[in-house]
PDB file of N, CA and C in Angstrom:
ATOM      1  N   UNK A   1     -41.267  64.737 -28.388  1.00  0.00           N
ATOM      2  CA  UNK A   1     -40.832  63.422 -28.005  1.00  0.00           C
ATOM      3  C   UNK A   1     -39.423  63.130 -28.513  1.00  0.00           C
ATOM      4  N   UNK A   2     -39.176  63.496 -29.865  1.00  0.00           N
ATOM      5  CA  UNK A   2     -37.666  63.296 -30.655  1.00  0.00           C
ATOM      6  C   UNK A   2     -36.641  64.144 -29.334  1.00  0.00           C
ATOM      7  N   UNK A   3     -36.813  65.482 -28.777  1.00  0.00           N
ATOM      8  CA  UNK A   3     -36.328  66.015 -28.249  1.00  0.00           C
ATOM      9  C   UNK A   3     -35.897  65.848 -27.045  1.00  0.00           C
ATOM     10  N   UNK A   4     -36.822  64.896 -26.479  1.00  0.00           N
ATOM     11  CA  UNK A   4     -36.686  64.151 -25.205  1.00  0.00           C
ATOM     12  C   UNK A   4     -35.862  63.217 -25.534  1.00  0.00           C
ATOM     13  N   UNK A   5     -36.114  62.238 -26.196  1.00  0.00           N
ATOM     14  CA  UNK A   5     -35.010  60.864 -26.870  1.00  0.00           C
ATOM     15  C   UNK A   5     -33.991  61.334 -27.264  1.00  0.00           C
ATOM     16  N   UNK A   6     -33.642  62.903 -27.668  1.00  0.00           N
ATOM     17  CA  UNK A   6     -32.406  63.332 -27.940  1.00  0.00           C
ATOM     18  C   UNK A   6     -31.360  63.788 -26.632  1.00  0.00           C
ATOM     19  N   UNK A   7     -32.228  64.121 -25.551  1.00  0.00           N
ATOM     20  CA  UNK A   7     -31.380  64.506 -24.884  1.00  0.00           C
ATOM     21  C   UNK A   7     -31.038  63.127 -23.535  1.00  0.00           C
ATOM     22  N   UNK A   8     -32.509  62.916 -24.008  1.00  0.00           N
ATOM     23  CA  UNK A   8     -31.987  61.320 -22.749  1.00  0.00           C
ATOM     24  C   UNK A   8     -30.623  60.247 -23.401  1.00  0.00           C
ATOM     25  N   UNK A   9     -30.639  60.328 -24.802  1.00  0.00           N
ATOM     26  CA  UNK A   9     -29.264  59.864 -25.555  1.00  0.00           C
ATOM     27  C   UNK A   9     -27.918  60.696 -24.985  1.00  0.00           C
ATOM     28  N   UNK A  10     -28.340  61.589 -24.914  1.00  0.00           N
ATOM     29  CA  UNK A  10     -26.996  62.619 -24.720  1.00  0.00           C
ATOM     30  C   UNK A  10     -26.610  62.968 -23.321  1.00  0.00           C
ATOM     31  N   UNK A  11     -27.184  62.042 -22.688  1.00  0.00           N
ATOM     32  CA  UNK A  11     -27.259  62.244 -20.866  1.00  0.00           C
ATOM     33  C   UNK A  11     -26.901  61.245 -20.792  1.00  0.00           C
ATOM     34  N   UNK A  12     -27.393  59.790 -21.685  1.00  0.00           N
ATOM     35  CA  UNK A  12     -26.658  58.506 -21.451  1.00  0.00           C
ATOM     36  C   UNK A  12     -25.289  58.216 -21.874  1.00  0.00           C
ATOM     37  N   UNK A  13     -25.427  58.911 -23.307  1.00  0.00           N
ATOM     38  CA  UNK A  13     -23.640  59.148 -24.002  1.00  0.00           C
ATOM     39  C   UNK A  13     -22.449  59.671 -22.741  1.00  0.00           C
ATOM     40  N   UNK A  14     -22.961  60.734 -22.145  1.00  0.00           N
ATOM     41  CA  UNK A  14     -22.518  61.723 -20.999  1.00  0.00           C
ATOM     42  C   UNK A  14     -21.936  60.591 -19.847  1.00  0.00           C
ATOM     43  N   UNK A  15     -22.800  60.297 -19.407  1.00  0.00           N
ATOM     44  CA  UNK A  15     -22.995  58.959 -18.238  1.00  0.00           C
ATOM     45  C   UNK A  15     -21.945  58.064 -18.519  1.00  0.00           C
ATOM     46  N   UNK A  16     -22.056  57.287 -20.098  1.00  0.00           N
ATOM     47  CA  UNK A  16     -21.206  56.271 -20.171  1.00  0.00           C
ATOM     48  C   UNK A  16     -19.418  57.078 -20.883  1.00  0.00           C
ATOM     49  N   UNK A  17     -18.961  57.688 -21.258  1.00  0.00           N
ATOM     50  CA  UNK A  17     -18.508  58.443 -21.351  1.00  0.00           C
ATOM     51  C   UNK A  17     -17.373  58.914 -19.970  1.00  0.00           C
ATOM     52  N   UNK A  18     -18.354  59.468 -19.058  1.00  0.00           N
ATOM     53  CA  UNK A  18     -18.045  59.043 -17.803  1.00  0.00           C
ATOM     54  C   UNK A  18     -17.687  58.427 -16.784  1.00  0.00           C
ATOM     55  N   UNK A  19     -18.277  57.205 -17.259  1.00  0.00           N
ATOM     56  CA  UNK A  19     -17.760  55.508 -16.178  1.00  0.00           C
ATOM     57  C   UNK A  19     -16.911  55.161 -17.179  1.00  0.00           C
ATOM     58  N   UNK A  20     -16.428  55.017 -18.215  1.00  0.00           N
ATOM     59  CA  UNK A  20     -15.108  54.880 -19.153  1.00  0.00           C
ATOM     60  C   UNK A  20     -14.078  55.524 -18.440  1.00  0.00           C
ATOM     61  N   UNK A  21     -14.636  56.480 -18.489  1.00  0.00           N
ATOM     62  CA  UNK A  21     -13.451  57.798 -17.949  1.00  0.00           C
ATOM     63  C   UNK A  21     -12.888  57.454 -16.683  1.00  0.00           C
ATOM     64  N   UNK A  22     -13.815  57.175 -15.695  1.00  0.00           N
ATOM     65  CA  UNK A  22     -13.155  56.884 -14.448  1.00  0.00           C
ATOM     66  C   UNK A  22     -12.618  55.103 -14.259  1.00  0.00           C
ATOM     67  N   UNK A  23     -13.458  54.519 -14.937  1.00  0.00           N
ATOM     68  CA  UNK A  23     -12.538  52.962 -15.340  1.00  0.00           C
ATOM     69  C   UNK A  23     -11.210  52.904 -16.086  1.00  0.00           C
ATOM     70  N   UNK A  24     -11.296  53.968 -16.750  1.00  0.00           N
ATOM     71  CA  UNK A  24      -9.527  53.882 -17.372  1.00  0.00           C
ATOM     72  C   UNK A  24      -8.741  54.500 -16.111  1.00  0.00           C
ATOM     73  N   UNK A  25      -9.996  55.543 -15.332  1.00  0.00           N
ATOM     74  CA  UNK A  25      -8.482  55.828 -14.239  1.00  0.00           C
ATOM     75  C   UNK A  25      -7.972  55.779 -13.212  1.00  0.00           C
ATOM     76  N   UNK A  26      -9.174  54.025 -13.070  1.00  0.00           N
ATOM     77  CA  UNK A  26      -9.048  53.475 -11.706  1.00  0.00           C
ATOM     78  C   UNK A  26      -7.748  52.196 -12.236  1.00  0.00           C
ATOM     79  N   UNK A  27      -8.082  51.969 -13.312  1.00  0.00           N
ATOM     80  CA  UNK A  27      -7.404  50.785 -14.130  1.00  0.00           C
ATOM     81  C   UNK A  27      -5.908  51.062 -14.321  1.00  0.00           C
ATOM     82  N   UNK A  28      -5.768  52.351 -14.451  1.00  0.00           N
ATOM     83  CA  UNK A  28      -4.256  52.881 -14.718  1.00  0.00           C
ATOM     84  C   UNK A  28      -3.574  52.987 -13.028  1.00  0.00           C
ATOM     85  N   UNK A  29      -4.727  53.506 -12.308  1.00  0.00           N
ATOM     86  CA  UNK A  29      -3.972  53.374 -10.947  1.00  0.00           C
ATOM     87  C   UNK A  29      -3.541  51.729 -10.304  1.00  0.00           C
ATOM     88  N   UNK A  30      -5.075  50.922 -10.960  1.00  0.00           N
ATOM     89  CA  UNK A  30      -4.228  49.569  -9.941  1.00  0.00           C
ATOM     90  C   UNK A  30      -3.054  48.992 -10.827  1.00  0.00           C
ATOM     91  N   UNK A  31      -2.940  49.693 -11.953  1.00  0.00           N
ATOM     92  CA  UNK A  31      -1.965  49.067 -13.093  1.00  0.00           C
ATOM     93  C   UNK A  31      -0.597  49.751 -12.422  1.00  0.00           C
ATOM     94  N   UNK A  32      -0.308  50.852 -12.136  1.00  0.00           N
ATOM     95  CA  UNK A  32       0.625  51.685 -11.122  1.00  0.00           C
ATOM     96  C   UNK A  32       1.010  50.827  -9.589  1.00  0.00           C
ATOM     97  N   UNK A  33      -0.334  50.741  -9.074  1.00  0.00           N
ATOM     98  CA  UNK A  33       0.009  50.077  -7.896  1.00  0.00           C
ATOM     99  C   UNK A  33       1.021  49.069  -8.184  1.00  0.00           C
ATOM    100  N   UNK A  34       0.027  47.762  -8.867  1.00  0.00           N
ATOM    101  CA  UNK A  34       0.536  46.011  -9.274  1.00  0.00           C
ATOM    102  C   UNK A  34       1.956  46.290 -10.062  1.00  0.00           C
ATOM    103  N   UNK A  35       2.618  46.940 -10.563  1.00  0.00           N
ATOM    104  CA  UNK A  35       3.948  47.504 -11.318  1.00  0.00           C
ATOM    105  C   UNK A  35       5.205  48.038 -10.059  1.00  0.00           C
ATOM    106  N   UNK A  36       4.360  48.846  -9.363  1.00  0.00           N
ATOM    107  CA  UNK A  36       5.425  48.989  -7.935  1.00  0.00           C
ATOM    108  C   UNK A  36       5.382  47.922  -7.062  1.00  0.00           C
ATOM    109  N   UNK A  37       4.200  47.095  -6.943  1.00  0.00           N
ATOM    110  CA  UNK A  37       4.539  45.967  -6.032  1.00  0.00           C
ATOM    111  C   UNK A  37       5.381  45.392  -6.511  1.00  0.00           C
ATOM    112  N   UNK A  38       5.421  44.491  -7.768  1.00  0.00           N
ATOM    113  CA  UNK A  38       5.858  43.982  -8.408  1.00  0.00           C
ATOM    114  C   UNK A  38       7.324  44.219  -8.518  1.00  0.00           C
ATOM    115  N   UNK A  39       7.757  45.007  -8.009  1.00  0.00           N
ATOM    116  CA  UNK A  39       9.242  45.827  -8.194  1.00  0.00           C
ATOM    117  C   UNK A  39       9.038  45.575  -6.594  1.00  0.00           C
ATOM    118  N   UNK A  40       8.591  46.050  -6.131  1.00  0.00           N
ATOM    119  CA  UNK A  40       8.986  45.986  -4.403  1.00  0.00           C
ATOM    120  C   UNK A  40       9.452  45.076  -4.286  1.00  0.00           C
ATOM    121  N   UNK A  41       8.581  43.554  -4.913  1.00  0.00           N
ATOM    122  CA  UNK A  41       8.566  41.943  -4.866  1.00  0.00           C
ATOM    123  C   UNK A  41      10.366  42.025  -5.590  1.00  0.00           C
ATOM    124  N   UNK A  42      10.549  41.941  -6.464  1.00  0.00           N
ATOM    125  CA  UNK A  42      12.152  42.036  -6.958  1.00  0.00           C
ATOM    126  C   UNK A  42      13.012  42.240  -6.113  1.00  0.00           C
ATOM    127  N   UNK A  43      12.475  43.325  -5.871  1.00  0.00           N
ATOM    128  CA  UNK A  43      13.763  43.979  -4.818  1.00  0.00           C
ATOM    129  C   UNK A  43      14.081  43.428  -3.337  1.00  0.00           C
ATOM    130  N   UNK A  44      13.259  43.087  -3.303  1.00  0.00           N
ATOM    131  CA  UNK A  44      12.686  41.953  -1.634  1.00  0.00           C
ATOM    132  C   UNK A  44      13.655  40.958  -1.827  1.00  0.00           C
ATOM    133  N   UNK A  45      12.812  40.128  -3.396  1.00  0.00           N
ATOM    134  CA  UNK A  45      13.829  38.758  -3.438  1.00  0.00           C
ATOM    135  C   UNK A  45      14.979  38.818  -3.373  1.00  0.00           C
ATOM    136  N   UNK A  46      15.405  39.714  -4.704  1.00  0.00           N
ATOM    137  CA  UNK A  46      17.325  39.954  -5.069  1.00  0.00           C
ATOM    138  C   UNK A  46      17.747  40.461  -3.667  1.00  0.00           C
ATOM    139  N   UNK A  47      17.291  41.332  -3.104  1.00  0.00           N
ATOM    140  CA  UNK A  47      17.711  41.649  -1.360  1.00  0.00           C
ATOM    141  C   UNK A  47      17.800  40.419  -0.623  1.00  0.00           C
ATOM    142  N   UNK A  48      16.870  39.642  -0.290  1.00  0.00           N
ATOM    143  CA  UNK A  48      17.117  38.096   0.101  1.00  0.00           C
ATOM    144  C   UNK A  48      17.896  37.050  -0.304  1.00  0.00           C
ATOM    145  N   UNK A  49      18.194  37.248  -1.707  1.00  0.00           N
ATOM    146  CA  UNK A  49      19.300  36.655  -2.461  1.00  0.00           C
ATOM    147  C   UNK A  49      20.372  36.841  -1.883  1.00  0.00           C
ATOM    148  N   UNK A  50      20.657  37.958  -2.164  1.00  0.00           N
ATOM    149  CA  UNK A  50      21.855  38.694  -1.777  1.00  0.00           C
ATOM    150  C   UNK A  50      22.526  38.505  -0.048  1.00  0.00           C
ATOM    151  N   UNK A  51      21.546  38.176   0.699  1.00  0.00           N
ATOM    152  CA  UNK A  51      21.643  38.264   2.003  1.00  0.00           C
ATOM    153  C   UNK A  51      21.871  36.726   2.463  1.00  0.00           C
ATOM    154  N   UNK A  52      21.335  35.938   1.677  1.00  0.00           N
ATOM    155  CA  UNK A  52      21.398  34.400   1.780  1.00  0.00           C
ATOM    156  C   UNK A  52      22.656  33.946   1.960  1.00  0.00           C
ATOM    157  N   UNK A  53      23.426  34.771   0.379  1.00  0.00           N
ATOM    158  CA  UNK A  53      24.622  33.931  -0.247  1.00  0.00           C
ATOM    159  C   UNK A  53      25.559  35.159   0.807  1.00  0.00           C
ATOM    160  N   UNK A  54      25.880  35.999   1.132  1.00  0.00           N
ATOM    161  CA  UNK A  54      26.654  36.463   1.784  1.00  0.00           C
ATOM    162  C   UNK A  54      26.760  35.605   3.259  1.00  0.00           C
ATOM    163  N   UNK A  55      25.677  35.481   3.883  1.00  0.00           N
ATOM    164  CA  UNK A  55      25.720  34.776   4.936  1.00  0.00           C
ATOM    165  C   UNK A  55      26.212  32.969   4.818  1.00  0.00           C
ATOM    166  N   UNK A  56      26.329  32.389   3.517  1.00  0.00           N
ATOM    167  CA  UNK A  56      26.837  31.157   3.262  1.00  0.00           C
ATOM    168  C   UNK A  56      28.236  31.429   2.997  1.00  0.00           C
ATOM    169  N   UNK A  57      28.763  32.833   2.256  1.00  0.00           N
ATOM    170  CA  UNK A  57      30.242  33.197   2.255  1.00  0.00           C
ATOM    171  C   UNK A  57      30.269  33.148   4.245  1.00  0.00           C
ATOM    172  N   UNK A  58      29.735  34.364   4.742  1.00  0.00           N
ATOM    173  CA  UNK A  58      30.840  34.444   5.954  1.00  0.00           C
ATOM    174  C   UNK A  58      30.627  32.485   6.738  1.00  0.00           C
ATOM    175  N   UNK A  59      29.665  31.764   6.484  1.00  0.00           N
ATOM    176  CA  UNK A  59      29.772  30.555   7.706  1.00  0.00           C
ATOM    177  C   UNK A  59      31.150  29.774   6.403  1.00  0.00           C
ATOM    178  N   UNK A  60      31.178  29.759   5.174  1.00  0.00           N
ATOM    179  CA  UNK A  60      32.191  29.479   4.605  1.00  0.00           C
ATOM    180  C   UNK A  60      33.888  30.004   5.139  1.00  0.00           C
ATOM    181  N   UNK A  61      33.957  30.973   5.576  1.00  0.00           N
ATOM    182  CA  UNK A  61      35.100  31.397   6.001  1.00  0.00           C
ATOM    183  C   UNK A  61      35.104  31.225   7.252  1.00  0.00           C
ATOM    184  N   UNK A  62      34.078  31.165   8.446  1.00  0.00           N
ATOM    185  CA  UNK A  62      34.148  30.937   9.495  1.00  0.00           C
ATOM    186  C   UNK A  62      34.637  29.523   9.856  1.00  0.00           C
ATOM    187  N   UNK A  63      33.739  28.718   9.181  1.00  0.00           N
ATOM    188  CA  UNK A  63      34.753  27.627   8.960  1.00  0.00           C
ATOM    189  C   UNK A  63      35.748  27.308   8.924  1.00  0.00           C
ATOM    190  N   UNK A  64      36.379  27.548   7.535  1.00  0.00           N
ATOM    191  CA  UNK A  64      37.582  27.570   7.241  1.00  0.00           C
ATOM    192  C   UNK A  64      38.560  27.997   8.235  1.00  0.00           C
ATOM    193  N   UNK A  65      37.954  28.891   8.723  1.00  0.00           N
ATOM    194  CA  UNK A  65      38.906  29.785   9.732  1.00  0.00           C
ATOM    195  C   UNK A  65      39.015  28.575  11.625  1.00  0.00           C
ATOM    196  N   UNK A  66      37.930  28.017  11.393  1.00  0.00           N
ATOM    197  CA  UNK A  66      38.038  27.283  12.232  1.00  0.00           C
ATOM    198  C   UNK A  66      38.551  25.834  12.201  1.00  0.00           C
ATOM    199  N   UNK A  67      38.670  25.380  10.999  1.00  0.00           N
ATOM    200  CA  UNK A  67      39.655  24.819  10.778  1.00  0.00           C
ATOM    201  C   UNK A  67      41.395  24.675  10.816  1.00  0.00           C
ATOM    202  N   UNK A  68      41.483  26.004  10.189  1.00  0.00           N
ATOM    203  CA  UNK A  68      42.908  26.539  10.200  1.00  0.00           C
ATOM    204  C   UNK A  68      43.127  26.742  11.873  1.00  0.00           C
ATOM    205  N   UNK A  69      42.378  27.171  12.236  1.00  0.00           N
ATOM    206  CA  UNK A  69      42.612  27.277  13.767  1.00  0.00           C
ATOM    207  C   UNK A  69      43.078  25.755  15.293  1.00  0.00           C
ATOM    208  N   UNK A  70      42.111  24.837  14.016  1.00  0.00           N
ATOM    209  CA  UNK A  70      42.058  23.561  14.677  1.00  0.00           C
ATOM    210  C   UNK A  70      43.882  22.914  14.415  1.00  0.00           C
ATOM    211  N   UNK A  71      44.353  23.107  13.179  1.00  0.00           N
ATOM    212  CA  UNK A  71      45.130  22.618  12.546  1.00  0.00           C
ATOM    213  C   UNK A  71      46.333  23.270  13.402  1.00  0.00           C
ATOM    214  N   UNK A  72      46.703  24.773  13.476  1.00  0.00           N
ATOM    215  CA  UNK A  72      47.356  25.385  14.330  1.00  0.00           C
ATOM    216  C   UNK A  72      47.490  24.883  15.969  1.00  0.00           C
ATOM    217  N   UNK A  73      46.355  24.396  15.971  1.00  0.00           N
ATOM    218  CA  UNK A  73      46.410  23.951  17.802  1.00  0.00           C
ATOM    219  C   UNK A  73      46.908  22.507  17.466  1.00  0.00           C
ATOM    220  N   UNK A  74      46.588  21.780  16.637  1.00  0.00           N
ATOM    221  CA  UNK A  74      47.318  20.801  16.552  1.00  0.00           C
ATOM    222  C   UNK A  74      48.796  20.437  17.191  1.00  0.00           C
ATOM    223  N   UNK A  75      48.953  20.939  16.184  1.00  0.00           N
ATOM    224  CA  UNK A  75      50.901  21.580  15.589  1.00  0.00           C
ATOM    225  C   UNK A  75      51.489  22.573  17.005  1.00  0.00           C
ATOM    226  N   UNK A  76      50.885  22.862  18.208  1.00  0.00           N
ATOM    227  CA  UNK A  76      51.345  23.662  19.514  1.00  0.00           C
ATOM    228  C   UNK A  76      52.519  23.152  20.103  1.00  0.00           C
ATOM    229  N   UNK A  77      53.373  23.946  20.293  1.00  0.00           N
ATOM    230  CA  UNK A  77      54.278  22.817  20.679  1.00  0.00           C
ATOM    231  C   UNK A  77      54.414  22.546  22.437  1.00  0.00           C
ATOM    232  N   UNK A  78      53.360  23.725  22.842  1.00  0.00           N
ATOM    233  CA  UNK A  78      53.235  23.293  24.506  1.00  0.00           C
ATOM    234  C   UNK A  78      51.818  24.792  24.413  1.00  0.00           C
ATOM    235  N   UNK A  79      51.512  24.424  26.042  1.00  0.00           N
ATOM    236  CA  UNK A  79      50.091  24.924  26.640  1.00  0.00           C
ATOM    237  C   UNK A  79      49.818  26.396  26.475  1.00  0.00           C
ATOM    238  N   UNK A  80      51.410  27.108  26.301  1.00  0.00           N
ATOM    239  CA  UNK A  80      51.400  28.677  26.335  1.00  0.00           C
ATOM    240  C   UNK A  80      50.977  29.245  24.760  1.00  0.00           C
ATOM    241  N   UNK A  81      51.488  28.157  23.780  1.00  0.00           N
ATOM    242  CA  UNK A  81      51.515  28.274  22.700  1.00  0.00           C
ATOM    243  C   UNK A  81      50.172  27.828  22.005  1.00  0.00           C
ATOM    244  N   UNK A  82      49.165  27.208  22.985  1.00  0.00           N
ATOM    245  CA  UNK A  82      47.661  26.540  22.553  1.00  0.00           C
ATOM    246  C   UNK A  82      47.178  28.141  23.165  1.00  0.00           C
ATOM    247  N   UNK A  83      47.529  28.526  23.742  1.00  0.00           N
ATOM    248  CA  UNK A  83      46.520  29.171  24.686  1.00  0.00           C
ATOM    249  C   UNK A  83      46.273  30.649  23.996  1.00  0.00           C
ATOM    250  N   UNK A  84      47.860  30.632  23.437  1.00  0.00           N
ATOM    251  CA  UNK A  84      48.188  31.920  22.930  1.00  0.00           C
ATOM    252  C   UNK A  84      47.319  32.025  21.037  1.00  0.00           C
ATOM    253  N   UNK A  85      47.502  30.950  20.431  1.00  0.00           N
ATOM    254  CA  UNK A  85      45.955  30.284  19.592  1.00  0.00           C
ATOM    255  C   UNK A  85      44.758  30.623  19.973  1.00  0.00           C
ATOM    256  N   UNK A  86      44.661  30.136  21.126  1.00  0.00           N
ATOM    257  CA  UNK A  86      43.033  30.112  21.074  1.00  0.00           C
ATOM    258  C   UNK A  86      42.601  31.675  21.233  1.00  0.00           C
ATOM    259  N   UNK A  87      43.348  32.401  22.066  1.00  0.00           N
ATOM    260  CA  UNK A  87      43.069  34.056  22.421  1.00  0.00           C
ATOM    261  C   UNK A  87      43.280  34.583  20.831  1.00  0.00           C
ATOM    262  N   UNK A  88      44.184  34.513  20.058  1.00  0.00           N
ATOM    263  CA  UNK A  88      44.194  34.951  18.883  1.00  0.00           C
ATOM    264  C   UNK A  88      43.085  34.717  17.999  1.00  0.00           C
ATOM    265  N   UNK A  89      42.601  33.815  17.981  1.00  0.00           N
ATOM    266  CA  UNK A  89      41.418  32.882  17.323  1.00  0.00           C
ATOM    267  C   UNK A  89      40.036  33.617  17.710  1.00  0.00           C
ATOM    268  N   UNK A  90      39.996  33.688  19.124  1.00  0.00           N
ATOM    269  CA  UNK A  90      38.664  34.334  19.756  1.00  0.00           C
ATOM    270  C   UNK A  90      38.828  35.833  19.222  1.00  0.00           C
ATOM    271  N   UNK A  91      40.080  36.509  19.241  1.00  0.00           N
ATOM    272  CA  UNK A  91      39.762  37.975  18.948  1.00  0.00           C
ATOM    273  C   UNK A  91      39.479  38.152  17.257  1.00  0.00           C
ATOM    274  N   UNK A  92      40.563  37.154  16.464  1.00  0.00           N
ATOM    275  CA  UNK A  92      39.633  37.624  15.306  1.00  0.00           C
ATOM    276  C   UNK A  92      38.171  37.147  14.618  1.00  0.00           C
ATOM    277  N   UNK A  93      38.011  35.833  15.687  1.00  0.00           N
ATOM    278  CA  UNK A  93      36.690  35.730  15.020  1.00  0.00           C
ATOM    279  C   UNK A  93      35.766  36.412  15.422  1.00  0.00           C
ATOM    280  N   UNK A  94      35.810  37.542  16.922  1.00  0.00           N
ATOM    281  CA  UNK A  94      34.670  38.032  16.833  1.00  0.00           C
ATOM    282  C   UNK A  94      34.662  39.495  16.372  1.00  0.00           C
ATOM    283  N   UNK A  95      36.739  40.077  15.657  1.00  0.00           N
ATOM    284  CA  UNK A  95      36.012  41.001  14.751  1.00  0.00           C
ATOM    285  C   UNK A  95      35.361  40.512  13.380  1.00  0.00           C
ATOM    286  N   UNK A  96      35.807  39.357  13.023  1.00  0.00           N
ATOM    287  CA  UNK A  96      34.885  38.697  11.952  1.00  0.00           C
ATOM    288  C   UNK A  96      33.668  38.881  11.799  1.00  0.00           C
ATOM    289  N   UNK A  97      33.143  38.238  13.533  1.00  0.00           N
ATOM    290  CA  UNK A  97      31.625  38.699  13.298  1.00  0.00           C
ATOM    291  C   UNK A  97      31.211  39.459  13.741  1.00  0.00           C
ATOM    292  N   UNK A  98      31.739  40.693  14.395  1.00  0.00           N
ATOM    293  CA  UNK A  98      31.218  41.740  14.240  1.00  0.00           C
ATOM    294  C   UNK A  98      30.990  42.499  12.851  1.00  0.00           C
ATOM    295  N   UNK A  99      32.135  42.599  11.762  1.00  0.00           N
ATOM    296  CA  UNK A  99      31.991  42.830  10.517  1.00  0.00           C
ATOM    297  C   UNK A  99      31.222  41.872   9.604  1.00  0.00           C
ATOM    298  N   UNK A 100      31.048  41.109   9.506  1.00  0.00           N
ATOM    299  CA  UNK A 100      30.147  40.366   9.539  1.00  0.00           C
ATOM    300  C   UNK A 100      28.545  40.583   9.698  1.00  0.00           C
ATOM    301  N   UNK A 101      27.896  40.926  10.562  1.00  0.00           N
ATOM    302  CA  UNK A 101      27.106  41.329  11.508  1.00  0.00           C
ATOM    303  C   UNK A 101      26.195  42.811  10.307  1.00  0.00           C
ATOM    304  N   UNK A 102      27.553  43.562  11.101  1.00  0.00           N
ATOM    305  CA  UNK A 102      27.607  45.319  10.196  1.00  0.00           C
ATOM    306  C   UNK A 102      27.063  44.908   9.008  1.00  0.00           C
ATOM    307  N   UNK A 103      27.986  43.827   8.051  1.00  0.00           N
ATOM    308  CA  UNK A 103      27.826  43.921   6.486  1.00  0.00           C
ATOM    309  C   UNK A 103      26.116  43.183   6.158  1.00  0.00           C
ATOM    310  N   UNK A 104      26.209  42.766   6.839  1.00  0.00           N
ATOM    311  CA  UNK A 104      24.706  41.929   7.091  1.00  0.00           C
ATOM    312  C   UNK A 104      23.650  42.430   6.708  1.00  0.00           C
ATOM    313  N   UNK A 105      23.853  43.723   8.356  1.00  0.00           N
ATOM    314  CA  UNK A 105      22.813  44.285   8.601  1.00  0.00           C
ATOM    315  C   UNK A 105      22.581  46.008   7.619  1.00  0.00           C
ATOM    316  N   UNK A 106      23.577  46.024   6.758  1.00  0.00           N
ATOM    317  CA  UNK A 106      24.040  47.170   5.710  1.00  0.00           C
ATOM    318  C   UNK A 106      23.295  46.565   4.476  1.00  0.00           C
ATOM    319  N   UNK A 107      23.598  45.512   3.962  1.00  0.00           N
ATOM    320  CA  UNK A 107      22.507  44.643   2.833  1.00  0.00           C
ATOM    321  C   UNK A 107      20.867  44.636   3.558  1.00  0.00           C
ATOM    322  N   UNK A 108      20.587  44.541   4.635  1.00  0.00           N
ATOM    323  CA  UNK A 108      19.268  44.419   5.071  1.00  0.00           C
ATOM    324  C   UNK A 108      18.848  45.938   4.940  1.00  0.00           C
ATOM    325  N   UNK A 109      19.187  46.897   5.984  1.00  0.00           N
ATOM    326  CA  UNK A 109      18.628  48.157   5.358  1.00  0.00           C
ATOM    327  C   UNK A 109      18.764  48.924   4.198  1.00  0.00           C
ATOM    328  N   UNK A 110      19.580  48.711   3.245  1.00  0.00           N
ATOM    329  CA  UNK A 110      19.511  48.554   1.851  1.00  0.00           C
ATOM    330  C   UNK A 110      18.440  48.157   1.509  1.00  0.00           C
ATOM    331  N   UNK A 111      18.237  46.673   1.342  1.00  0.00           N
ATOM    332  CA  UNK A 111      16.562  46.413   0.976  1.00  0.00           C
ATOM    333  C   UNK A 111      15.802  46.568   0.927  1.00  0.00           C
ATOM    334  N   UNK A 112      15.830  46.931   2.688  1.00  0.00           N
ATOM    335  CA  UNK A 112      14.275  47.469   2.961  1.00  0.00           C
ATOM    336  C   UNK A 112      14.103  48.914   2.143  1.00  0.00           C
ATOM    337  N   UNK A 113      15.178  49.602   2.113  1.00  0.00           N
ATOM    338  CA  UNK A 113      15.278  51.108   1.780  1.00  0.00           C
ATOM    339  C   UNK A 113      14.398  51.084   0.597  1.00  0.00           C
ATOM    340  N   UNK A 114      15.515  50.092  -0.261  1.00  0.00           N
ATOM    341  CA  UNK A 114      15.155  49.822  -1.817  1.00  0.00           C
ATOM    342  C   UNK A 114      13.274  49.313  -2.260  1.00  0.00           C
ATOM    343  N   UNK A 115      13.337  48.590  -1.672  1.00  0.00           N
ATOM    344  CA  UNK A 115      11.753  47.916  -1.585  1.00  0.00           C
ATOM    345  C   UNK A 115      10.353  48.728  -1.363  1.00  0.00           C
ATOM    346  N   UNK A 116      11.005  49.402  -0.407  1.00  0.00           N
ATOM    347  CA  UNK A 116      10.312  50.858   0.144  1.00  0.00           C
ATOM    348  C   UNK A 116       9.345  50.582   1.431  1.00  0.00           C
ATOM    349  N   UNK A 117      10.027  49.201   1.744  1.00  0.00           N
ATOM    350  CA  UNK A 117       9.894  48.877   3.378  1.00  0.00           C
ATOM    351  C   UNK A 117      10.337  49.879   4.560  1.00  0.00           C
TER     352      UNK A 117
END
C-alpha cells in the first residue's frame, strides 16, 4: 500500500511539475506576444504623430504660400502680369504637393514597415 501511495505521489509530483512547466511557457509566450504588441502600439502612435504634425507643417506652408501668392496678385500691375502669377503659383504648388504627397506617403510605409503592419 506505502508503495502504491509512493508512486501515485510521484505521478502527481510528475503531473504538477508538468502543468507548471507548460504554464510558465504559455505565460512567457503571451508575455512575448503583449511586449511586441505593445511596441507595435508605439510605433503606430509615434508613426501617427509624426504623420499628423508633418501634414499641419505642409497645410502651414501651403497657406502661407497662398497668401504670398494672394499678396503678389494684389500688387499686378496689369492682366499679363496676374496671369503670369497665377501659372507660376499653380506649378509650384502642385510640385509642393506632389512632394508633399511622396513625403507623406514615405512616413506611412515607414510605419507600417516599423509596426510590422
Amino acid at each position: 500500500m506505502a508503495r502504491a501511495l509512493n508512486e501515485l505521489r510521484s505521478v502527481a509530483e510528475q503531473s504538477v511539475a508538468q502543468a507548471r512547466q507548460a504554464f510558465d511557457g504559455l505565460m512567457s509566450a503571451v508575455h512575448k506576444a503583449t511586449t511586441k504588441l505593445e511596441e507595435q502600439a508605439a510605433t503606430a502612435q509615434a508613426g501617427a504623430k509624426g504623420a499628423g504634425e508633418k501634414v499641419m507643417s505642409f497645410a502651414e506652408r501651403n497657406v502661407a504660400a497662398s497668401f504670398d501668392f494672394a499678396e503678389r496678385l494684389a500688387r499686378a500691375k496689369d492682366v499679363q502680369e496676374m496671369m503670369k502669377l497665377q501659372t507660376e503659383f499653380a506649378q509650384t504648388q502642385m510640385k509642393a504637393l506632389g512632394e508633399q504627397a511622396r513625403d507623406l506617403g514615405q512616413t506611412v510605409t515607414k510605419t507600417a514597415t516599423k509596426s510590422g503592419g
